[in-house]
PDB file of N, CA and C in Angstrom:
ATOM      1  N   UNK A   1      13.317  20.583 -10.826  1.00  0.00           N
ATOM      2  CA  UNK A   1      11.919  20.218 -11.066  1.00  0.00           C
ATOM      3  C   UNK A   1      11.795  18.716 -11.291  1.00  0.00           C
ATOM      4  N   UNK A   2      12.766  18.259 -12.103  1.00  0.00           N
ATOM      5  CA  UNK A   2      12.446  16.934 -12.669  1.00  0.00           C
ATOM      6  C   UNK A   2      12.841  15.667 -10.683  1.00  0.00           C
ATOM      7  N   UNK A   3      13.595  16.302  -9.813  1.00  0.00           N
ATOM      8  CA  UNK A   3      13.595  15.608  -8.579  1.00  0.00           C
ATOM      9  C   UNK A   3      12.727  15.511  -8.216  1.00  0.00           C
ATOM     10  N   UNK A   4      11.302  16.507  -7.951  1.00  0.00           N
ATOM     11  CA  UNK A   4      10.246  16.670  -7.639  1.00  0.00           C
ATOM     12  C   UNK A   4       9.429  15.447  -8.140  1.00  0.00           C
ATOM     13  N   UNK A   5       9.347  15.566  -9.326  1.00  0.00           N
ATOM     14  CA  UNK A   5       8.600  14.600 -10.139  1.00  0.00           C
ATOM     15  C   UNK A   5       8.552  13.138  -9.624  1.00  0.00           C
ATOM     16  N   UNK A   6       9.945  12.949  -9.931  1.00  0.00           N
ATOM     17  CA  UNK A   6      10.559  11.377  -9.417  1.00  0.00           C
ATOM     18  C   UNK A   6       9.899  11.132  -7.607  1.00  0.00           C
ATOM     19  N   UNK A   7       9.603  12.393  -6.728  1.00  0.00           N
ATOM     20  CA  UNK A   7       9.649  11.833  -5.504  1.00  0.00           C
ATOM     21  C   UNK A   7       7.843  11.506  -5.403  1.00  0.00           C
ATOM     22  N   UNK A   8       7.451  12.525  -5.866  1.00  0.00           N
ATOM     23  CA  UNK A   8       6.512  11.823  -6.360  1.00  0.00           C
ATOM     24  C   UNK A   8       5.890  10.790  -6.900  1.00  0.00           C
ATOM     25  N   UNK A   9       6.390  10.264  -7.695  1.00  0.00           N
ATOM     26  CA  UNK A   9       6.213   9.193  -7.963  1.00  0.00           C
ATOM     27  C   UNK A   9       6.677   7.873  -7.389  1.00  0.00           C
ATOM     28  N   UNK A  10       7.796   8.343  -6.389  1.00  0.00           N
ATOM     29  CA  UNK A  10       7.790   7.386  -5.958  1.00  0.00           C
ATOM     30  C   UNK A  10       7.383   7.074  -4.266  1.00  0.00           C
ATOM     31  N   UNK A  11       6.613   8.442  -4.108  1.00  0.00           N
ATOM     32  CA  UNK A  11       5.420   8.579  -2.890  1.00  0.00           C
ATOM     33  C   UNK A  11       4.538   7.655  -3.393  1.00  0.00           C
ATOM     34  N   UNK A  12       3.833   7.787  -4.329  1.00  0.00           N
ATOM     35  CA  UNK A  12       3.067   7.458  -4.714  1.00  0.00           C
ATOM     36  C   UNK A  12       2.599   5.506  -5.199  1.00  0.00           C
ATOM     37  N   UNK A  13       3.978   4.973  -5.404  1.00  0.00           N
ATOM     38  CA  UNK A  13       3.918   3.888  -5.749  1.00  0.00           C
ATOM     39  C   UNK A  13       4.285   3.247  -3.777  1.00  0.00           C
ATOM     40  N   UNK A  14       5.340   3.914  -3.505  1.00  0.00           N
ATOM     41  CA  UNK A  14       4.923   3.460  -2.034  1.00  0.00           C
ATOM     42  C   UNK A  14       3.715   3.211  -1.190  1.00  0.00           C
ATOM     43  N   UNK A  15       2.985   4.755  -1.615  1.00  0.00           N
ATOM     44  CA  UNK A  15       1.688   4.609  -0.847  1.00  0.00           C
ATOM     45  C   UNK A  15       0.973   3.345  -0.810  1.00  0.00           C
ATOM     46  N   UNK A  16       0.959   3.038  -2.907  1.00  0.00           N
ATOM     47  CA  UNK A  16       0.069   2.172  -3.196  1.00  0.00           C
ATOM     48  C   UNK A  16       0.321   0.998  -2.863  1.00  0.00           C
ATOM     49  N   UNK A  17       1.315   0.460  -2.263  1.00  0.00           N
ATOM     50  CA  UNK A  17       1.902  -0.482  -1.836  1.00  0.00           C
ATOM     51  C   UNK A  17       1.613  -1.064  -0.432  1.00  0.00           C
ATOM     52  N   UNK A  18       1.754  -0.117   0.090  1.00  0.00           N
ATOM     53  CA  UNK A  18       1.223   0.146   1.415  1.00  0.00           C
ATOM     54  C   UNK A  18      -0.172  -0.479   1.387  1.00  0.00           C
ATOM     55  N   UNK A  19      -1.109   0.399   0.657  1.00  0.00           N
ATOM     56  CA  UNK A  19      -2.404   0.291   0.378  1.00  0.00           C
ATOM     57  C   UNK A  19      -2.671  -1.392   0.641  1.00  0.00           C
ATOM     58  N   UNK A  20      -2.150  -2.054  -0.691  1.00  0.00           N
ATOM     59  CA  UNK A  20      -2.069  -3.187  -1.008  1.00  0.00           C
ATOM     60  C   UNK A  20      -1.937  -4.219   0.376  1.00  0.00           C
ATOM     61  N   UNK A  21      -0.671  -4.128   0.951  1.00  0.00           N
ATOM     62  CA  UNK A  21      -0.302  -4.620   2.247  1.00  0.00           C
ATOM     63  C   UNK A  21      -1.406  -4.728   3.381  1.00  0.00           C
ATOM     64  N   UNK A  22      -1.873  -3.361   3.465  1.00  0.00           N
ATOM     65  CA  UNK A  22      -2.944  -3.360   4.496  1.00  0.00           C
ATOM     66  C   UNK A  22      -4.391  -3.672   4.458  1.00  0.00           C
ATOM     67  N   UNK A  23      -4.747  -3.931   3.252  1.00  0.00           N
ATOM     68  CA  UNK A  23      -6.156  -4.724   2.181  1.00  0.00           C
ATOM     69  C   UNK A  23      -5.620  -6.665   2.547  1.00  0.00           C
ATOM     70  N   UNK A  24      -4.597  -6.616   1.693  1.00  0.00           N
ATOM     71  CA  UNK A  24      -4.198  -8.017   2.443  1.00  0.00           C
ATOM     72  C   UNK A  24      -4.516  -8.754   4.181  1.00  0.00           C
ATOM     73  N   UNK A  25      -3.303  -8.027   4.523  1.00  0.00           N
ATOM     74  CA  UNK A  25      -3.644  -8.026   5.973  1.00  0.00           C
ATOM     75  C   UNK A  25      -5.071  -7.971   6.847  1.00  0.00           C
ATOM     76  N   UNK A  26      -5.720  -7.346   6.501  1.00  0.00           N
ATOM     77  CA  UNK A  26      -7.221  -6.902   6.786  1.00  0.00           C
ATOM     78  C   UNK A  26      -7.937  -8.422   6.495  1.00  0.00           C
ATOM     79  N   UNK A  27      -8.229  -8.659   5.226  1.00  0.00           N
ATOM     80  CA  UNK A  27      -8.768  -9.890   4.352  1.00  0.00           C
ATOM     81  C   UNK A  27      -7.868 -11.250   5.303  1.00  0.00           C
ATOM     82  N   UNK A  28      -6.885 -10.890   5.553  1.00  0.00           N
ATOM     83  CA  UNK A  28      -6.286 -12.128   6.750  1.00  0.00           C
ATOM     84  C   UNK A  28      -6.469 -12.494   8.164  1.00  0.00           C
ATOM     85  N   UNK A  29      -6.809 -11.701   8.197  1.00  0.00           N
ATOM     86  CA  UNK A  29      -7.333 -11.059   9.743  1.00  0.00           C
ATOM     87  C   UNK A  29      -8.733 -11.541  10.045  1.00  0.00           C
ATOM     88  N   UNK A  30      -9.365 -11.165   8.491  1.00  0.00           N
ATOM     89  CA  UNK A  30     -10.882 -11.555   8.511  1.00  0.00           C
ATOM     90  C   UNK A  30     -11.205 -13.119   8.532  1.00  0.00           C
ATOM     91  N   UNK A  31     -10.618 -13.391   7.613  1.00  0.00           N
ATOM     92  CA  UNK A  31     -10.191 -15.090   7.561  1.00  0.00           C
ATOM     93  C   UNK A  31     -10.126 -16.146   8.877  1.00  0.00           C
ATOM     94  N   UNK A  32      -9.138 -15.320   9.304  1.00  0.00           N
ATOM     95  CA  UNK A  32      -8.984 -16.178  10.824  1.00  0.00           C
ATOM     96  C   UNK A  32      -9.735 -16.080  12.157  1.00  0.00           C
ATOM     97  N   UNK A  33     -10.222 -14.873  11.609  1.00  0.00           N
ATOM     98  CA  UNK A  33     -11.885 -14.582  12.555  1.00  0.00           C
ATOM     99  C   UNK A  33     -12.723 -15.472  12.418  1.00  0.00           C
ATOM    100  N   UNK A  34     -12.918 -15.449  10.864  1.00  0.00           N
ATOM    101  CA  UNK A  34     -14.116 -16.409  10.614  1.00  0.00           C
ATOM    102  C   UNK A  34     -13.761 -17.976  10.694  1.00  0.00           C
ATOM    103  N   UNK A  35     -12.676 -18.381  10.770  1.00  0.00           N
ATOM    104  CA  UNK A  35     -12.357 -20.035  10.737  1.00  0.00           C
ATOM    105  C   UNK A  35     -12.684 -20.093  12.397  1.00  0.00           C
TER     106      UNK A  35
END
């Protein structure tokens, strides 16, 4: 049970990471559109 937990959590901090990366990227993207 307690493996479960851990993969979870560390789905989860990946995801958010991810998240992060692709908010960035996006906002950079936008940037160089607009210049």
């Amino acid at each position: 049970m307690k493996n479960i937990s851990q993969f979870i959590i560390l789905f989860s901090i990946c995801g958010a990471i991810e998240k992060d990366y692709f908010q960035q990227h996006v906002a950079y993207e936008i940037e160089v559109t607009l210049d």
